[in-house]
PDB file of N, CA and C in Angstrom:
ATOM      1  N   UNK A   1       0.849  -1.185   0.000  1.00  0.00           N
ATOM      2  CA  UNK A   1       0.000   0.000   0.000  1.00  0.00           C
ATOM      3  C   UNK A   1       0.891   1.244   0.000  1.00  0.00           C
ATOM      4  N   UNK A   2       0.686   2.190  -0.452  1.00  0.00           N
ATOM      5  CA  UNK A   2       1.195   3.440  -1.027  1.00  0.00           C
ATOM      6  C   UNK A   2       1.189   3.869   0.240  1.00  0.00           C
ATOM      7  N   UNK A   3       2.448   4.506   0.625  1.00  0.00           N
ATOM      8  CA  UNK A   3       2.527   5.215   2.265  1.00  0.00           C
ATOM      9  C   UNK A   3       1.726   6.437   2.063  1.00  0.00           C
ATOM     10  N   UNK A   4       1.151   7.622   1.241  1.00  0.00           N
ATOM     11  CA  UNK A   4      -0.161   8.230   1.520  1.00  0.00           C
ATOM     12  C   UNK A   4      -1.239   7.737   1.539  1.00  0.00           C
ATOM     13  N   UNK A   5      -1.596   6.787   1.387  1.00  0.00           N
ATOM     14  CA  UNK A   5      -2.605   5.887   0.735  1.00  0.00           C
ATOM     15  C   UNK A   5      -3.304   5.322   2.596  1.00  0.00           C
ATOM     16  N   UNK A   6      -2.625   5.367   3.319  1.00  0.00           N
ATOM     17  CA  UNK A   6      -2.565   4.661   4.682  1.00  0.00           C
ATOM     18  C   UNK A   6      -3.420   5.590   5.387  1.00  0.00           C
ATOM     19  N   UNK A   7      -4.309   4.670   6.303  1.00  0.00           N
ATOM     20  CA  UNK A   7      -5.059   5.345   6.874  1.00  0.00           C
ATOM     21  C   UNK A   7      -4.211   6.333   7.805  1.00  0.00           C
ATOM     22  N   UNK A   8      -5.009   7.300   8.270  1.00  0.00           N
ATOM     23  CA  UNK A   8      -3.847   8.268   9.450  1.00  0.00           C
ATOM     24  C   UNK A   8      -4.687   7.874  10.709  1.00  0.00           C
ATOM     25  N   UNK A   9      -3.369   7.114  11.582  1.00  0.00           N
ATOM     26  CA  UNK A   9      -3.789   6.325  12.694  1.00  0.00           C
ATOM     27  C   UNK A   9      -3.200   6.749  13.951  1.00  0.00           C
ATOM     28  N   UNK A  10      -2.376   8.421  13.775  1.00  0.00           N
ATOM     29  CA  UNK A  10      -2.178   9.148  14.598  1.00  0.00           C
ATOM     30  C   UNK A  10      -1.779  10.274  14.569  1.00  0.00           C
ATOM     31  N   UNK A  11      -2.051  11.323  15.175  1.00  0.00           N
ATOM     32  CA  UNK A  11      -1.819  12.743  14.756  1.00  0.00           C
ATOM     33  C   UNK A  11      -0.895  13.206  15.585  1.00  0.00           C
ATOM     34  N   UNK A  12       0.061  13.950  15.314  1.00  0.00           N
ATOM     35  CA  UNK A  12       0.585  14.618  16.421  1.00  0.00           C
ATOM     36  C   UNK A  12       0.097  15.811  16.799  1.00  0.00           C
ATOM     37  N   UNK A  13       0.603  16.520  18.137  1.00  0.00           N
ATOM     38  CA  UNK A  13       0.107  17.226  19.036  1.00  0.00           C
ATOM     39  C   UNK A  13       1.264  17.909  19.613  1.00  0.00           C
ATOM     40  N   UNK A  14       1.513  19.250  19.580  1.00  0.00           N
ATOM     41  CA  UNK A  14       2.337  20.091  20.344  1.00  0.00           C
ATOM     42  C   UNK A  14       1.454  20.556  21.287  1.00  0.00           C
ATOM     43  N   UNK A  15       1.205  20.238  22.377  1.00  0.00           N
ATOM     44  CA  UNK A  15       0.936  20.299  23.582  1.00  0.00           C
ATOM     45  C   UNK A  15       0.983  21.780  24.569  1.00  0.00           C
ATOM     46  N   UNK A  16       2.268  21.651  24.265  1.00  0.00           N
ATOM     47  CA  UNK A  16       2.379  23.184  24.895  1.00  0.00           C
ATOM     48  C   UNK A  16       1.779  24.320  24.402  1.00  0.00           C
ATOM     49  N   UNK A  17       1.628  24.244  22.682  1.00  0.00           N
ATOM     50  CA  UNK A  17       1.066  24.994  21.855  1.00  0.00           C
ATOM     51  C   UNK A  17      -0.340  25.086  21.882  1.00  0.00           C
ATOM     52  N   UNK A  18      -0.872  23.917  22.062  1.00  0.00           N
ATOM     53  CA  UNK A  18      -2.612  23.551  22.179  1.00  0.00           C
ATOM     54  C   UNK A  18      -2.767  24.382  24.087  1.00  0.00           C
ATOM     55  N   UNK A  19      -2.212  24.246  24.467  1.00  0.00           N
ATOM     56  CA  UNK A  19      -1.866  24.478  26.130  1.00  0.00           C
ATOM     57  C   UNK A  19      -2.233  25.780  26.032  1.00  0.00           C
ATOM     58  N   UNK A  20      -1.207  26.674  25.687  1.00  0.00           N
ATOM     59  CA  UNK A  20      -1.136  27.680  25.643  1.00  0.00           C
ATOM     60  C   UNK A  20      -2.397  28.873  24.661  1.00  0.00           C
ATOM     61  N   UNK A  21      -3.212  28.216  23.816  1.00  0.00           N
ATOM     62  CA  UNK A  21      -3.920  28.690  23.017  1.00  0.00           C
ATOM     63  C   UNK A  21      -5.277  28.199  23.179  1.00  0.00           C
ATOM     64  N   UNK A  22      -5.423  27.471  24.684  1.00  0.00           N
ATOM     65  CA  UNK A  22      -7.206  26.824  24.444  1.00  0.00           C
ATOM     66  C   UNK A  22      -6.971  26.928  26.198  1.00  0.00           C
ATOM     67  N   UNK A  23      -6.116  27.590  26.892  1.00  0.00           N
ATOM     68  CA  UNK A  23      -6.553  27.994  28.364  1.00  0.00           C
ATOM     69  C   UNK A  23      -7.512  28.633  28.788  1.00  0.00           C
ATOM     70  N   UNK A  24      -8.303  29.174  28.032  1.00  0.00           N
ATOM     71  CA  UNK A  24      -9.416  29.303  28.341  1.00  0.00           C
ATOM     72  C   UNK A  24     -11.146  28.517  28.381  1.00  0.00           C
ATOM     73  N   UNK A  25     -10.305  27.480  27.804  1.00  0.00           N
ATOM     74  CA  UNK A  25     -11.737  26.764  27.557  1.00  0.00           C
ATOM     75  C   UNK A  25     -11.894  25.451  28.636  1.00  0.00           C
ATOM     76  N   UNK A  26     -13.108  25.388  28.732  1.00  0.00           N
ATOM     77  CA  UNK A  26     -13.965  24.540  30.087  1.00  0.00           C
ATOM     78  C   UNK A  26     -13.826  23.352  29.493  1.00  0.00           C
ATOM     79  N   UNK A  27     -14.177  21.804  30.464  1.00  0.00           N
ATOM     80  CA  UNK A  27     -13.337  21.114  29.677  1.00  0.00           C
ATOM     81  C   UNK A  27     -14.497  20.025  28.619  1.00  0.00           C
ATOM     82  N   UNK A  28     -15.975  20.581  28.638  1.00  0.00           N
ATOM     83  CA  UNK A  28     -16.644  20.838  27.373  1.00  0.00           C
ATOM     84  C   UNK A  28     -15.894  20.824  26.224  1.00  0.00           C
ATOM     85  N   UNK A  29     -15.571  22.043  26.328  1.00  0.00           N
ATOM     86  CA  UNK A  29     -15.276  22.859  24.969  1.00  0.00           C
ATOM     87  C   UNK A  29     -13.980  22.194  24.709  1.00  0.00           C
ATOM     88  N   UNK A  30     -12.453  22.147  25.219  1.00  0.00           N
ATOM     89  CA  UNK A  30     -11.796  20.986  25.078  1.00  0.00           C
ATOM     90  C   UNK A  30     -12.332  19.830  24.744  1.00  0.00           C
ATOM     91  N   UNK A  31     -13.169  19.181  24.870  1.00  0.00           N
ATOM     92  CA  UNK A  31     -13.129  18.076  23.842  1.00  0.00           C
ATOM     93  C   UNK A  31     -13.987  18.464  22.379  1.00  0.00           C
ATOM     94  N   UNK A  32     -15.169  18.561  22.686  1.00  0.00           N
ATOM     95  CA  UNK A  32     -15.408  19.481  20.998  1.00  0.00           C
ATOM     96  C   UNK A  32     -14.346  20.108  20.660  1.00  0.00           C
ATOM     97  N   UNK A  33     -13.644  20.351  20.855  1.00  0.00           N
ATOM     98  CA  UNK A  33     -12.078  21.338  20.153  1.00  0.00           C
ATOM     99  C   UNK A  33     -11.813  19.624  19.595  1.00  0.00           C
ATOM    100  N   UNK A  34     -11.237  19.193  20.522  1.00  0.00           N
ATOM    101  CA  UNK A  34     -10.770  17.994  20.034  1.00  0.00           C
ATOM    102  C   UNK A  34     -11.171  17.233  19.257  1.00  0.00           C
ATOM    103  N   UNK A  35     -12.446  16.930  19.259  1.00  0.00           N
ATOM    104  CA  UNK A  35     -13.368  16.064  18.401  1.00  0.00           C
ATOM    105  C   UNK A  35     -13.381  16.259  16.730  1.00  0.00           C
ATOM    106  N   UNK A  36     -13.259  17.813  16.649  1.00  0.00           N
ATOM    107  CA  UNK A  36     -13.516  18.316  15.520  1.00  0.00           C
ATOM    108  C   UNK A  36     -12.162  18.627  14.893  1.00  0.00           C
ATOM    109  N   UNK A  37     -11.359  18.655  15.848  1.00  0.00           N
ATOM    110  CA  UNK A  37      -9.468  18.902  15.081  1.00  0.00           C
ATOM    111  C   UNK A  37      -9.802  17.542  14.276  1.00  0.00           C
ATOM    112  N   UNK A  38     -10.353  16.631  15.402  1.00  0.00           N
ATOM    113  CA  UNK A  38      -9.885  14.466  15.051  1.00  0.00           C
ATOM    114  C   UNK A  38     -10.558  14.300  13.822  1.00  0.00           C
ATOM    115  N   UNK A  39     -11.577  15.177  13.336  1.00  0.00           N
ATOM    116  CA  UNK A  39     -12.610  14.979  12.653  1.00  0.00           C
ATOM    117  C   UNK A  39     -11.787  14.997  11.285  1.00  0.00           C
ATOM    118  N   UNK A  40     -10.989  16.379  10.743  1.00  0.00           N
ATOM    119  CA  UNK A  40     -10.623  17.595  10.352  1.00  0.00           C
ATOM    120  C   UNK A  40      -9.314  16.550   9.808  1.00  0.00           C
ATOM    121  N   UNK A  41      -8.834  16.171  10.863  1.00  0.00           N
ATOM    122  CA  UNK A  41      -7.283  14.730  10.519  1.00  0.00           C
ATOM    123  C   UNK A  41      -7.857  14.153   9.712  1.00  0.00           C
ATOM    124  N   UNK A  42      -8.730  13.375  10.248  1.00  0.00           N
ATOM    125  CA  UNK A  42      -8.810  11.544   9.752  1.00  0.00           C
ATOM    126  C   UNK A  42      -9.863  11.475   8.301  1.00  0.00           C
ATOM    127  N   UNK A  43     -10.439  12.587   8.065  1.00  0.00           N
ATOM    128  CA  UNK A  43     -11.192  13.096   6.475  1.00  0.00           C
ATOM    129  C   UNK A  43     -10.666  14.037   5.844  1.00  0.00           C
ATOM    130  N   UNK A  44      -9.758  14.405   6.521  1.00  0.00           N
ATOM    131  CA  UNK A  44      -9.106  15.725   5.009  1.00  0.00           C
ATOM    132  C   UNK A  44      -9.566  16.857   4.949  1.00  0.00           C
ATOM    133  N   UNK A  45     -10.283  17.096   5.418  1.00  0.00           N
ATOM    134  CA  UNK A  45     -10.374  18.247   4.392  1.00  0.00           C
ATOM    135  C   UNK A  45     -11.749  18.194   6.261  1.00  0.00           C
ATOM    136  N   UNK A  46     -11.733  19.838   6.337  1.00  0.00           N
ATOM    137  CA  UNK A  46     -12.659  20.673   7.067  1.00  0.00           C
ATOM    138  C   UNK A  46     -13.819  20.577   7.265  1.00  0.00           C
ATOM    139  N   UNK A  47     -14.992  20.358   8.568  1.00  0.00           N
ATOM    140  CA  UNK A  47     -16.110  19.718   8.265  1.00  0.00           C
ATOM    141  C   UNK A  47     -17.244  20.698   7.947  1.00  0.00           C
ATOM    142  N   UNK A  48     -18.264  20.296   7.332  1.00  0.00           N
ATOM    143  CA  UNK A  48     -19.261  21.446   6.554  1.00  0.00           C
ATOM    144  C   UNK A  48     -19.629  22.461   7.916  1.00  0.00           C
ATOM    145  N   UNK A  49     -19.608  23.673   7.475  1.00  0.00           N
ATOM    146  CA  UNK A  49     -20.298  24.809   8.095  1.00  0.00           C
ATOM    147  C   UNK A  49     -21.618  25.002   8.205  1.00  0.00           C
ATOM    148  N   UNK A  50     -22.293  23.575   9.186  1.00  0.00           N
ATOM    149  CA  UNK A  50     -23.373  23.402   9.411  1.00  0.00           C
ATOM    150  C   UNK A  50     -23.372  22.844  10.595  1.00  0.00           C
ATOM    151  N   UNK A  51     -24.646  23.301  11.480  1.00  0.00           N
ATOM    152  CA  UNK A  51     -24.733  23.024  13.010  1.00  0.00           C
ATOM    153  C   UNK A  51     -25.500  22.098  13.111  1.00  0.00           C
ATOM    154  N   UNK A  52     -26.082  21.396  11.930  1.00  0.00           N
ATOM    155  CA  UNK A  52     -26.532  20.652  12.416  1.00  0.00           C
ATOM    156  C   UNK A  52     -25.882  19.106  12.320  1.00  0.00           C
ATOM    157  N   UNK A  53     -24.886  19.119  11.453  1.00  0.00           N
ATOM    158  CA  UNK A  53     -23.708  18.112  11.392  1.00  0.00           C
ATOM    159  C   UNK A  53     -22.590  18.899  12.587  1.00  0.00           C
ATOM    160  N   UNK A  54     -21.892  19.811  12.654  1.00  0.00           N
ATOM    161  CA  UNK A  54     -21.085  20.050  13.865  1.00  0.00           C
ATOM    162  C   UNK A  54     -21.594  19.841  15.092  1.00  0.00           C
ATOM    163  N   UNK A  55     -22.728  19.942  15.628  1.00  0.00           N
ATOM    164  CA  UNK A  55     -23.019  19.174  17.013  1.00  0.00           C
ATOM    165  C   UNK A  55     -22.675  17.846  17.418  1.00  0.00           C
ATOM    166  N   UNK A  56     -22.951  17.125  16.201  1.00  0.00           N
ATOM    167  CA  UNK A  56     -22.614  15.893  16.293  1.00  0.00           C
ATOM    168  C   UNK A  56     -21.211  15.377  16.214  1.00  0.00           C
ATOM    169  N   UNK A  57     -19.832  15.926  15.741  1.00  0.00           N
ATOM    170  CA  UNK A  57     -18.908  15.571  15.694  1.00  0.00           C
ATOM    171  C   UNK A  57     -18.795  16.202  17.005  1.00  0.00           C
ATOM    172  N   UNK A  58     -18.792  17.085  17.354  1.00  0.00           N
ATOM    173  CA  UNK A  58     -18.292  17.608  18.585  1.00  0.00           C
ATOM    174  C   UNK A  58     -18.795  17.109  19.810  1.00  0.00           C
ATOM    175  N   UNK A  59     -19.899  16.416  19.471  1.00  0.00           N
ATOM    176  CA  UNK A  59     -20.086  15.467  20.519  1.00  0.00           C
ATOM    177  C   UNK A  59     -20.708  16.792  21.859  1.00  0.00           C
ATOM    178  N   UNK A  60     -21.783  17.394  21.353  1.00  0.00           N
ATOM    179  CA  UNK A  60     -22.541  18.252  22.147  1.00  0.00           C
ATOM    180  C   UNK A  60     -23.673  17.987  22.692  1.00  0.00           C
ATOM    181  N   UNK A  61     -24.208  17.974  23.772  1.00  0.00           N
ATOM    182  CA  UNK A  61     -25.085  17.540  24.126  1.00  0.00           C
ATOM    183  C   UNK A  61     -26.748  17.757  23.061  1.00  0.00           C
ATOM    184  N   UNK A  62     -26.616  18.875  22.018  1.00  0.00           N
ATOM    185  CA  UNK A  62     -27.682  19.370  21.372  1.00  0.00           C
ATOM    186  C   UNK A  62     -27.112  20.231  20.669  1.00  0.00           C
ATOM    187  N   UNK A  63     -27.864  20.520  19.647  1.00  0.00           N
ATOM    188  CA  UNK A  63     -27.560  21.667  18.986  1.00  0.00           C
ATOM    189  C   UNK A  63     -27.513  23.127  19.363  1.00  0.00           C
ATOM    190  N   UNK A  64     -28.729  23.410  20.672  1.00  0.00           N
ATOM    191  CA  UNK A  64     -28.751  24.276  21.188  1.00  0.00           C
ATOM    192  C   UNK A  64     -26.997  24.674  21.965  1.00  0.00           C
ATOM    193  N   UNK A  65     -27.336  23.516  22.609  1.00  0.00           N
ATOM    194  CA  UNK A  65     -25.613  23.397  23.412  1.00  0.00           C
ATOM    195  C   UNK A  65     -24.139  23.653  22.660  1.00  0.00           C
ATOM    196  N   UNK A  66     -24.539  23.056  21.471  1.00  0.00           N
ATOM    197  CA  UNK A  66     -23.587  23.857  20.388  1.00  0.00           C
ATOM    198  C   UNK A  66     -23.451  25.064  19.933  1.00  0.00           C
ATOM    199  N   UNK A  67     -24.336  25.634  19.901  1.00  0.00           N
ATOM    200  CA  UNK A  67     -24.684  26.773  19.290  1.00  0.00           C
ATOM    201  C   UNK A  67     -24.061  27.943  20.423  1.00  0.00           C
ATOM    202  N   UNK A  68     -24.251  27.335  21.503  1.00  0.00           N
ATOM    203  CA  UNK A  68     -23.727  28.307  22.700  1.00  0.00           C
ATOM    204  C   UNK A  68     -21.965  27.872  22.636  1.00  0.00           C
ATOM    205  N   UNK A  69     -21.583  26.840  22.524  1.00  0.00           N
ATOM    206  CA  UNK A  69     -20.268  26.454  22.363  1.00  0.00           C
ATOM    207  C   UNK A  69     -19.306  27.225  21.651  1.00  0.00           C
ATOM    208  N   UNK A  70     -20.109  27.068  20.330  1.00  0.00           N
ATOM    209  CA  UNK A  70     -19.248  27.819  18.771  1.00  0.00           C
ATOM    210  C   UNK A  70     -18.781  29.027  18.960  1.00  0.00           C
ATOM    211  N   UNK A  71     -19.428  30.259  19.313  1.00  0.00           N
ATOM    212  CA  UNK A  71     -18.569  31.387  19.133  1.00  0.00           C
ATOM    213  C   UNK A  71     -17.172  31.238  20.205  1.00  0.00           C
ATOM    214  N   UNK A  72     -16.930  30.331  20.961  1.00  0.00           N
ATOM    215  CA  UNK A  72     -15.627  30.356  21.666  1.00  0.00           C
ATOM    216  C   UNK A  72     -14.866  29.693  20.416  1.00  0.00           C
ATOM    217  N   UNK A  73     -15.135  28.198  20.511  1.00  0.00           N
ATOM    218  CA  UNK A  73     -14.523  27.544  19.980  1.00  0.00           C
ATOM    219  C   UNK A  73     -14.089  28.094  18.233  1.00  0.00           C
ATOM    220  N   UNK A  74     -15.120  29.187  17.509  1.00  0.00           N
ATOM    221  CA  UNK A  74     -14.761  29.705  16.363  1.00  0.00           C
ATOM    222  C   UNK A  74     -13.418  30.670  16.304  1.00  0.00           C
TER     223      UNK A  74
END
């Protein structure tokens, strides 16, 4: 199998960098951050600019709950 061709079965993470640039967020919003970076890796390409598919990757309790989420996380 073609080494791009391979699934991506791990991402790296500068830590200090993610550290330093998401100290403000509750730890909610840390994982929707996360969910949607993981999302963003493992399909390529950026997920549609729609709330009613981004709740669900981000793993929000509702859309409402998202909707209150997003302007941090944007």
């Amino acid at each position: 199998m073609a080494e791009d061709r391979r699934p991506r079965t791990w991402m790296p993470i500068y830590w200090g960098d993610y550290l330093r640039d998401t100290g403000h967020l509750t730890a909610a919003l840390h994982g929707a951050y996360l969910m949607l970076i993981a999302h963003y890796w493992s399909g390529g390409q950026p997920p549609p600019d729609d709330d009613a598919v981004l709740w669900r990757i981000a793993r929000a309790d509702s859309v409402a709950h998202w909707k209150r989420m997003r302007p941090t996380l944007a």
